[in-house]
PDB file of N, CA and C in Angstrom:
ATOM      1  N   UNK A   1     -16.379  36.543  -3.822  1.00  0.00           N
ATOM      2  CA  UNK A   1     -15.406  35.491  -3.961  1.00  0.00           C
ATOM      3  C   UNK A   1     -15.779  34.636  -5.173  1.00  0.00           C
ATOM      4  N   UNK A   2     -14.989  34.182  -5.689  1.00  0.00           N
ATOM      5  CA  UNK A   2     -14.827  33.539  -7.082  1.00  0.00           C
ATOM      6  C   UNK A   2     -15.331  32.235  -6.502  1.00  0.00           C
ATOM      7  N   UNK A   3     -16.608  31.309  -7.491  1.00  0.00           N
ATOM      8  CA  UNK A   3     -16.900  30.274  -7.386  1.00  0.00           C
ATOM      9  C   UNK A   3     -16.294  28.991  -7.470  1.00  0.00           C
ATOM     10  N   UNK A   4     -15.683  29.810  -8.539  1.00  0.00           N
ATOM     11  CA  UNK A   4     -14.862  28.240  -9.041  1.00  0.00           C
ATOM     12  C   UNK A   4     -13.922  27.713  -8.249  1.00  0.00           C
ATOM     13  N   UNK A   5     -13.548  28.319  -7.314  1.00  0.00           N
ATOM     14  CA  UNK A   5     -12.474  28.586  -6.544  1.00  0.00           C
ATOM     15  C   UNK A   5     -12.474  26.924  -5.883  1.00  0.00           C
ATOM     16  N   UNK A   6     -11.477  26.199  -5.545  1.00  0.00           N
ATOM     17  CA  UNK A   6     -11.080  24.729  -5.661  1.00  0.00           C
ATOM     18  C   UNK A   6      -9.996  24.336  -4.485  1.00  0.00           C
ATOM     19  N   UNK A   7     -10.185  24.238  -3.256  1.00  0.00           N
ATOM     20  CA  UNK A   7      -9.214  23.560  -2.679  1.00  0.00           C
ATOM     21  C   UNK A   7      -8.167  22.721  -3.010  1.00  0.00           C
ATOM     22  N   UNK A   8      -6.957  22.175  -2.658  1.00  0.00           N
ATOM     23  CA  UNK A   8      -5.513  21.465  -3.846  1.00  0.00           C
ATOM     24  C   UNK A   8      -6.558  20.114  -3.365  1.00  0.00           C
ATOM     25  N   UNK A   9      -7.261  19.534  -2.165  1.00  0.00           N
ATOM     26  CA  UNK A   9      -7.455  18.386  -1.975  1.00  0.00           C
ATOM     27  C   UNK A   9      -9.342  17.892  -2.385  1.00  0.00           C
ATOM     28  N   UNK A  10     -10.031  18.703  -2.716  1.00  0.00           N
ATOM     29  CA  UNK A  10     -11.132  18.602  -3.576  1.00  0.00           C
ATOM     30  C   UNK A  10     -10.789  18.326  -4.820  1.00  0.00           C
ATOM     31  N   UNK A  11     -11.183  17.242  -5.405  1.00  0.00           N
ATOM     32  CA  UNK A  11     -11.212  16.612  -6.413  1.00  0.00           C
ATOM     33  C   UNK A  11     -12.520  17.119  -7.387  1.00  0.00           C
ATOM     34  N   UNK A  12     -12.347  16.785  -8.713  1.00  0.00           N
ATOM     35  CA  UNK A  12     -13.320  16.822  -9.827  1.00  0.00           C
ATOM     36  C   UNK A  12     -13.843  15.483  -9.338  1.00  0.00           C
ATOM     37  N   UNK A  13     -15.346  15.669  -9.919  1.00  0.00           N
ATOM     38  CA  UNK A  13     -16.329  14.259  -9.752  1.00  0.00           C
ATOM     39  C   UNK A  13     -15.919  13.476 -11.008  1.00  0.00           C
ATOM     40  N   UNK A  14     -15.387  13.874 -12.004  1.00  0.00           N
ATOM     41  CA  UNK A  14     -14.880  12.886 -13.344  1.00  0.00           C
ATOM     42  C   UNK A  14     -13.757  12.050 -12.897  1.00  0.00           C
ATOM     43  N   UNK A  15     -12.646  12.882 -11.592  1.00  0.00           N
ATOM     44  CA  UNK A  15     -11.377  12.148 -11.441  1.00  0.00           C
ATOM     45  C   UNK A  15     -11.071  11.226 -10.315  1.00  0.00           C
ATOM     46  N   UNK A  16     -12.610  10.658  -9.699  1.00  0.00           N
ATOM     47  CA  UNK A  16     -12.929  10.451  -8.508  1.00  0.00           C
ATOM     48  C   UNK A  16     -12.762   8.950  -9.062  1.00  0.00           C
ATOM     49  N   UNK A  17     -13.115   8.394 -10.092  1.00  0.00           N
ATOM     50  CA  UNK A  17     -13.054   6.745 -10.422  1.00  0.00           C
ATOM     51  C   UNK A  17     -11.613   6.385 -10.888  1.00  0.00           C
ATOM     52  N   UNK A  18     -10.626   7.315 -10.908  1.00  0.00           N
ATOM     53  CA  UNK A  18      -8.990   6.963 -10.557  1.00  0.00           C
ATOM     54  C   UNK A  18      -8.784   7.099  -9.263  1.00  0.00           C
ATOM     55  N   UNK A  19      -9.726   7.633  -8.388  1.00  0.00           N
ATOM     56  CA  UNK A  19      -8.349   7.630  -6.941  1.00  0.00           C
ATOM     57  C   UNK A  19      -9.131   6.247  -6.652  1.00  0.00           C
ATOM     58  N   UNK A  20     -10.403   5.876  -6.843  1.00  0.00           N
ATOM     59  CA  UNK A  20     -11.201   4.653  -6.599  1.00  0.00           C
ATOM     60  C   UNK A  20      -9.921   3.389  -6.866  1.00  0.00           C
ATOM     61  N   UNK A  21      -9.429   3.554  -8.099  1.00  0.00           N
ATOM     62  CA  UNK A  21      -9.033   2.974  -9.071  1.00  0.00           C
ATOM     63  C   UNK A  21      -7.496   2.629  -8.423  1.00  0.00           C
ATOM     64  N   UNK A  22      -6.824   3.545  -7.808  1.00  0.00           N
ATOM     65  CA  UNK A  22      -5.569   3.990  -7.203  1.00  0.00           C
ATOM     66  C   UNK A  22      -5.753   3.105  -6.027  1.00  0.00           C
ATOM     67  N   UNK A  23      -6.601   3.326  -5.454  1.00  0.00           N
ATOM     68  CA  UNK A  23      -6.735   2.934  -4.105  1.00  0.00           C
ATOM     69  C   UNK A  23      -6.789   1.056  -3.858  1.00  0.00           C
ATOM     70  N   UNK A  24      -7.787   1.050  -5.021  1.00  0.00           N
ATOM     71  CA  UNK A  24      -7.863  -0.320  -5.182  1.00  0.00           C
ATOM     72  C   UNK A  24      -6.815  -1.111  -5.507  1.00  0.00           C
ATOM     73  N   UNK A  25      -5.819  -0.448  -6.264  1.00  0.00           N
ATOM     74  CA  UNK A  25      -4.611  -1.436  -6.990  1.00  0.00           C
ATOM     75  C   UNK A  25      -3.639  -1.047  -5.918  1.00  0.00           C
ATOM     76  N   UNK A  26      -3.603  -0.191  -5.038  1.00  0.00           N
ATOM     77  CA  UNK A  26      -2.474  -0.412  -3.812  1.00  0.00           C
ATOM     78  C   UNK A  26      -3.105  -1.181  -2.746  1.00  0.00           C
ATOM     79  N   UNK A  27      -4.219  -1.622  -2.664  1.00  0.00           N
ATOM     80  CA  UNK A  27      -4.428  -2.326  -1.537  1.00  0.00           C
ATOM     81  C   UNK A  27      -4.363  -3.901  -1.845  1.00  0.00           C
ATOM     82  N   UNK A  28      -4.967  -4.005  -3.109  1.00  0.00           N
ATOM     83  CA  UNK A  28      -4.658  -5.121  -3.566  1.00  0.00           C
ATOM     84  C   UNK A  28      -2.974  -6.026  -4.180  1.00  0.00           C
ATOM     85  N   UNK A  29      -2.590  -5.287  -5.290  1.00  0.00           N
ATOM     86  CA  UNK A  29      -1.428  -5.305  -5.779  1.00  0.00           C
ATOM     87  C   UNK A  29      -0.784  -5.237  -4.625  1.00  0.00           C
ATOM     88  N   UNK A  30      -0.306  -4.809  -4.037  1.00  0.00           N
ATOM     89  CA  UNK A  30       1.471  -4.501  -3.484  1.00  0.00           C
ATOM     90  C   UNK A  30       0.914  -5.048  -2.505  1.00  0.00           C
ATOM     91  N   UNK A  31       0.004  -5.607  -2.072  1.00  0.00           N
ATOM     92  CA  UNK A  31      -0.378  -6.342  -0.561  1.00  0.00           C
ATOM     93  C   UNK A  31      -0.066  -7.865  -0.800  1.00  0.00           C
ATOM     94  N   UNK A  32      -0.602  -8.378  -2.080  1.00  0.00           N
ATOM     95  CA  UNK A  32      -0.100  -9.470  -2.727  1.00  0.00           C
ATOM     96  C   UNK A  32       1.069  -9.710  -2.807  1.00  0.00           C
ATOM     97  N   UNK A  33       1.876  -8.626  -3.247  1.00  0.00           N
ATOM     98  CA  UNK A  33       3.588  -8.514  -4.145  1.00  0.00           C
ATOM     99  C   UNK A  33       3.949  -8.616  -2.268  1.00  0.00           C
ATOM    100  N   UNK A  34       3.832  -8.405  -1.673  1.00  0.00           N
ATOM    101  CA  UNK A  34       4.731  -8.054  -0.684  1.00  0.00           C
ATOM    102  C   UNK A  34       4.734  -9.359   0.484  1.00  0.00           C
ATOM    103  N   UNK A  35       3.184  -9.696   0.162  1.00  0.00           N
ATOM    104  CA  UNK A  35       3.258 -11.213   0.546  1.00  0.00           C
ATOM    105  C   UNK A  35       4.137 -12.469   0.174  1.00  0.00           C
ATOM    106  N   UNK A  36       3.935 -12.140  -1.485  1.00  0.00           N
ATOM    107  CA  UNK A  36       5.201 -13.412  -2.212  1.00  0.00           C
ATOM    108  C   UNK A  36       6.277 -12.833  -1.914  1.00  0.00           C
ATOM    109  N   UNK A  37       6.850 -11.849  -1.999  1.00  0.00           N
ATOM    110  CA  UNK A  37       8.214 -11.739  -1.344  1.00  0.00           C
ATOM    111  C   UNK A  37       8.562 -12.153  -0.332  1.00  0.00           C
ATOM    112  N   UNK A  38       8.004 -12.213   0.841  1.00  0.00           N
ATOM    113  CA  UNK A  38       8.211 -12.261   2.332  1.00  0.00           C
ATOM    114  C   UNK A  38       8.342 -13.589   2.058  1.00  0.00           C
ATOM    115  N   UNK A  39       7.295 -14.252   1.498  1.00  0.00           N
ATOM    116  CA  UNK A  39       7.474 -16.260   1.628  1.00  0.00           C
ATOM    117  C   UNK A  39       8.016 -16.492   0.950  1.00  0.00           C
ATOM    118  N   UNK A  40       8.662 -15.802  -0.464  1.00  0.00           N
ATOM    119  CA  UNK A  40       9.955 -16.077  -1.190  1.00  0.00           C
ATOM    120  C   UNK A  40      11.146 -16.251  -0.265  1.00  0.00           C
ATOM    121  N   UNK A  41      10.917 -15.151   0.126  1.00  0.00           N
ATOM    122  CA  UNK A  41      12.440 -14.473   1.011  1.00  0.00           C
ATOM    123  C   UNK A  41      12.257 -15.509   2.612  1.00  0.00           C
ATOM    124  N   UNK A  42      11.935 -16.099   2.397  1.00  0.00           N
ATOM    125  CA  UNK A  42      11.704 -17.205   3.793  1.00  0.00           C
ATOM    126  C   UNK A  42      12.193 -18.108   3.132  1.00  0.00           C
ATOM    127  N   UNK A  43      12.084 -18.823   2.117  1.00  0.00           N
ATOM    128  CA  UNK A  43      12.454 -20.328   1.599  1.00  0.00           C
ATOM    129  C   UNK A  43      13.539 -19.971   1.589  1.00  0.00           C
ATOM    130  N   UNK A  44      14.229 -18.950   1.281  1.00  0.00           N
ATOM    131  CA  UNK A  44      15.652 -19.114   1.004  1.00  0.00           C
ATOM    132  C   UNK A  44      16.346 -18.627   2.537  1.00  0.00           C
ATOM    133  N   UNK A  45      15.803 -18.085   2.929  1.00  0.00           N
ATOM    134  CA  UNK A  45      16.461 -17.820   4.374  1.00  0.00           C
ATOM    135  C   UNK A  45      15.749 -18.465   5.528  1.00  0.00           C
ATOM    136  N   UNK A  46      15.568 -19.314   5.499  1.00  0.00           N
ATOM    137  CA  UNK A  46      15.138 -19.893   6.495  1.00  0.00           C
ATOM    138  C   UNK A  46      15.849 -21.066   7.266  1.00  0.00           C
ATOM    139  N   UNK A  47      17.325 -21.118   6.589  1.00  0.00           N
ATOM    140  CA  UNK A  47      18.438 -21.281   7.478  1.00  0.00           C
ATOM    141  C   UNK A  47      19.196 -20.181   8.774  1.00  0.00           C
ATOM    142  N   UNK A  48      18.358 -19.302   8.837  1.00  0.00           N
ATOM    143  CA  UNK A  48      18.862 -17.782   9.526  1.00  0.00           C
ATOM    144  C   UNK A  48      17.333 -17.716  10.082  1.00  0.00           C
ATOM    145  N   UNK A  49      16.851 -17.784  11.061  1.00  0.00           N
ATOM    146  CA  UNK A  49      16.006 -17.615  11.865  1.00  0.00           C
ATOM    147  C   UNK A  49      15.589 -16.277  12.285  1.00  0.00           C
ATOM    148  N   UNK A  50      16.292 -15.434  12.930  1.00  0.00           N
ATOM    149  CA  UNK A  50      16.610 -14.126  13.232  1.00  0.00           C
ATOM    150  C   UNK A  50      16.165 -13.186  11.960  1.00  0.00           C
ATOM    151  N   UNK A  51      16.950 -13.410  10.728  1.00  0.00           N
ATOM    152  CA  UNK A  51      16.486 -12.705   9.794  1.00  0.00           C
ATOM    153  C   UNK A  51      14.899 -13.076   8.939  1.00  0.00           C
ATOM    154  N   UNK A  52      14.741 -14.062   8.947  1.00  0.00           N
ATOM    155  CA  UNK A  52      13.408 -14.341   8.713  1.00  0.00           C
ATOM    156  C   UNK A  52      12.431 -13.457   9.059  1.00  0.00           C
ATOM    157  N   UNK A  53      12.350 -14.123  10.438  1.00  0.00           N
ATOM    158  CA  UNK A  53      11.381 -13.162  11.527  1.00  0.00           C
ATOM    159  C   UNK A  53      11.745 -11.602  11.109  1.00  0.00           C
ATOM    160  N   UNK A  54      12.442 -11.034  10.863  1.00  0.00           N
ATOM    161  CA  UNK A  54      12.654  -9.211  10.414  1.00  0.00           C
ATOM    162  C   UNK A  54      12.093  -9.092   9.105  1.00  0.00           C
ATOM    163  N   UNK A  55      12.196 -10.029   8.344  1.00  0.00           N
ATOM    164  CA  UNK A  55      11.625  -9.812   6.961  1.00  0.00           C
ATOM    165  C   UNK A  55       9.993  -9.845   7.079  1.00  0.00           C
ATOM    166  N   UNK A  56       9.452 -11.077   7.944  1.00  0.00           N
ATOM    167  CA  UNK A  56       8.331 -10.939   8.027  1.00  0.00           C
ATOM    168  C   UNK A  56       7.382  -9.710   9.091  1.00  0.00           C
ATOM    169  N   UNK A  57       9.006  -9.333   9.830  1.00  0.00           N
ATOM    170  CA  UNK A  57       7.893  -7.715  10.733  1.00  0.00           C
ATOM    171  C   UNK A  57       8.087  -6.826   9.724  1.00  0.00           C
ATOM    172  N   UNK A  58       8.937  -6.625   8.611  1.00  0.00           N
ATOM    173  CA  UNK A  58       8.927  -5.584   7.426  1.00  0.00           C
ATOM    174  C   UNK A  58       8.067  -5.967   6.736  1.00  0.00           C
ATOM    175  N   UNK A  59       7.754  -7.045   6.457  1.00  0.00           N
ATOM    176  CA  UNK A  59       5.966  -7.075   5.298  1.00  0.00           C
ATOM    177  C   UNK A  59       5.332  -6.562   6.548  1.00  0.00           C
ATOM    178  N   UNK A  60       5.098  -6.731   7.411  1.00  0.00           N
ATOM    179  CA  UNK A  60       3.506  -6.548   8.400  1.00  0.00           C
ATOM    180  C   UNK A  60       3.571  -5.134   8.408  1.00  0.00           C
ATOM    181  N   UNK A  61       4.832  -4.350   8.467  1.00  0.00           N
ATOM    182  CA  UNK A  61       5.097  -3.270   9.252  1.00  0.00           C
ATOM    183  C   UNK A  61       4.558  -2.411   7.106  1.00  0.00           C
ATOM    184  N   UNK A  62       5.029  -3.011   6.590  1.00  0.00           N
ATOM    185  CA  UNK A  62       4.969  -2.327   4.758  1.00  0.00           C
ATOM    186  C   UNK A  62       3.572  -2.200   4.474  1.00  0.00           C
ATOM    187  N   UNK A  63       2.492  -3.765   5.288  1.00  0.00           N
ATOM    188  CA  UNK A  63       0.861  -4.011   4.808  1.00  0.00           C
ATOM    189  C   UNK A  63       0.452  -2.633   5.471  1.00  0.00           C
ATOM    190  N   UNK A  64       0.840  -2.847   7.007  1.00  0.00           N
ATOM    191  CA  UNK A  64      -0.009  -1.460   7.501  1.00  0.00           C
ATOM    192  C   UNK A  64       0.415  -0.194   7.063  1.00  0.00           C
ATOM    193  N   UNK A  65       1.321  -0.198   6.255  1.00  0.00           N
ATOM    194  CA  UNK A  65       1.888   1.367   5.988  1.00  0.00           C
ATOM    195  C   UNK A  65       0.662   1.315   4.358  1.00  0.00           C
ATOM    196  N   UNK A  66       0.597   0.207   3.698  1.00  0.00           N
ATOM    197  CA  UNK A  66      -0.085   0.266   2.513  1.00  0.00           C
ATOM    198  C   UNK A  66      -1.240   0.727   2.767  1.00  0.00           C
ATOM    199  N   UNK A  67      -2.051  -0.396   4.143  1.00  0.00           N
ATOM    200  CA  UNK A  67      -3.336   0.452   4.424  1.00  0.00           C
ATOM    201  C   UNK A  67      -3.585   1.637   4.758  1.00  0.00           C
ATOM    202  N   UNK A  68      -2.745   2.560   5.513  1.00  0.00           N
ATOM    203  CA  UNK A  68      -2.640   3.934   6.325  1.00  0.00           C
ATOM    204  C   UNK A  68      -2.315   4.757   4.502  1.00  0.00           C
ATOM    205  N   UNK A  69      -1.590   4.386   3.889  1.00  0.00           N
ATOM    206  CA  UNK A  69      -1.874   5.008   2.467  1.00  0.00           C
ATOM    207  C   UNK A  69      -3.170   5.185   1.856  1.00  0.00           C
ATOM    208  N   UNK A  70      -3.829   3.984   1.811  1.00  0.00           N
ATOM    209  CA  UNK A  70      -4.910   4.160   0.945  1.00  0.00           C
ATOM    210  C   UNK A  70      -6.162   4.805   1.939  1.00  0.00           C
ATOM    211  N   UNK A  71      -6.475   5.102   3.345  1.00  0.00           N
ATOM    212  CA  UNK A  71      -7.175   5.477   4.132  1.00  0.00           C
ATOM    213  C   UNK A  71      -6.635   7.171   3.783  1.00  0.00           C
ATOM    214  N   UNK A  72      -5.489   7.647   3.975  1.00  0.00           N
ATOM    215  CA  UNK A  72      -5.089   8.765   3.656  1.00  0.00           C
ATOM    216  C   UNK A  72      -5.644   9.430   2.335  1.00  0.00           C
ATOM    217  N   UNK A  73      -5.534   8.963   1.470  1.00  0.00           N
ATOM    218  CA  UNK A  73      -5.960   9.191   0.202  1.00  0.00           C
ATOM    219  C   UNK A  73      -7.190   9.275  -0.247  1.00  0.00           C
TER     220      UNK A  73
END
């Protein structure tokens, strides 16, 4: 059997400080971005009660989908 031979989900050790890199800017970045939205999107709707509260279970429900991304990866 051929050595070189490479699973699709084994990585090169050179390309290992981008998924580092990947991982870090989705947990950080879009965890941030998704925070100011939600409390954006509250000041202005926060004559509507009902919808509020849905915007803020769609950030909670978006953070844990961000984390279950970067654990995947």
């Amino acid at each position: 059997m051929d050595n070189t031979f490479r699973k699709p989900y084994e990585y090169q050790e050179d390309k290992r400080g981008l998924i580092i890199l990947f991982i870090s800017m989705i947990l950080s970045i879009d965890t941030i971005q998704t925070i100011a939205f939600s409390t954006q999107t509250h000041m202005y709707m926060s004559h509507i009660p009902v919808l509020s509260y849905i915007i803020f279970i769609m950030a909670t429900l978006f953070i844990l989908y961000i984390i279950y991304t970067a654990v995947v990866v």
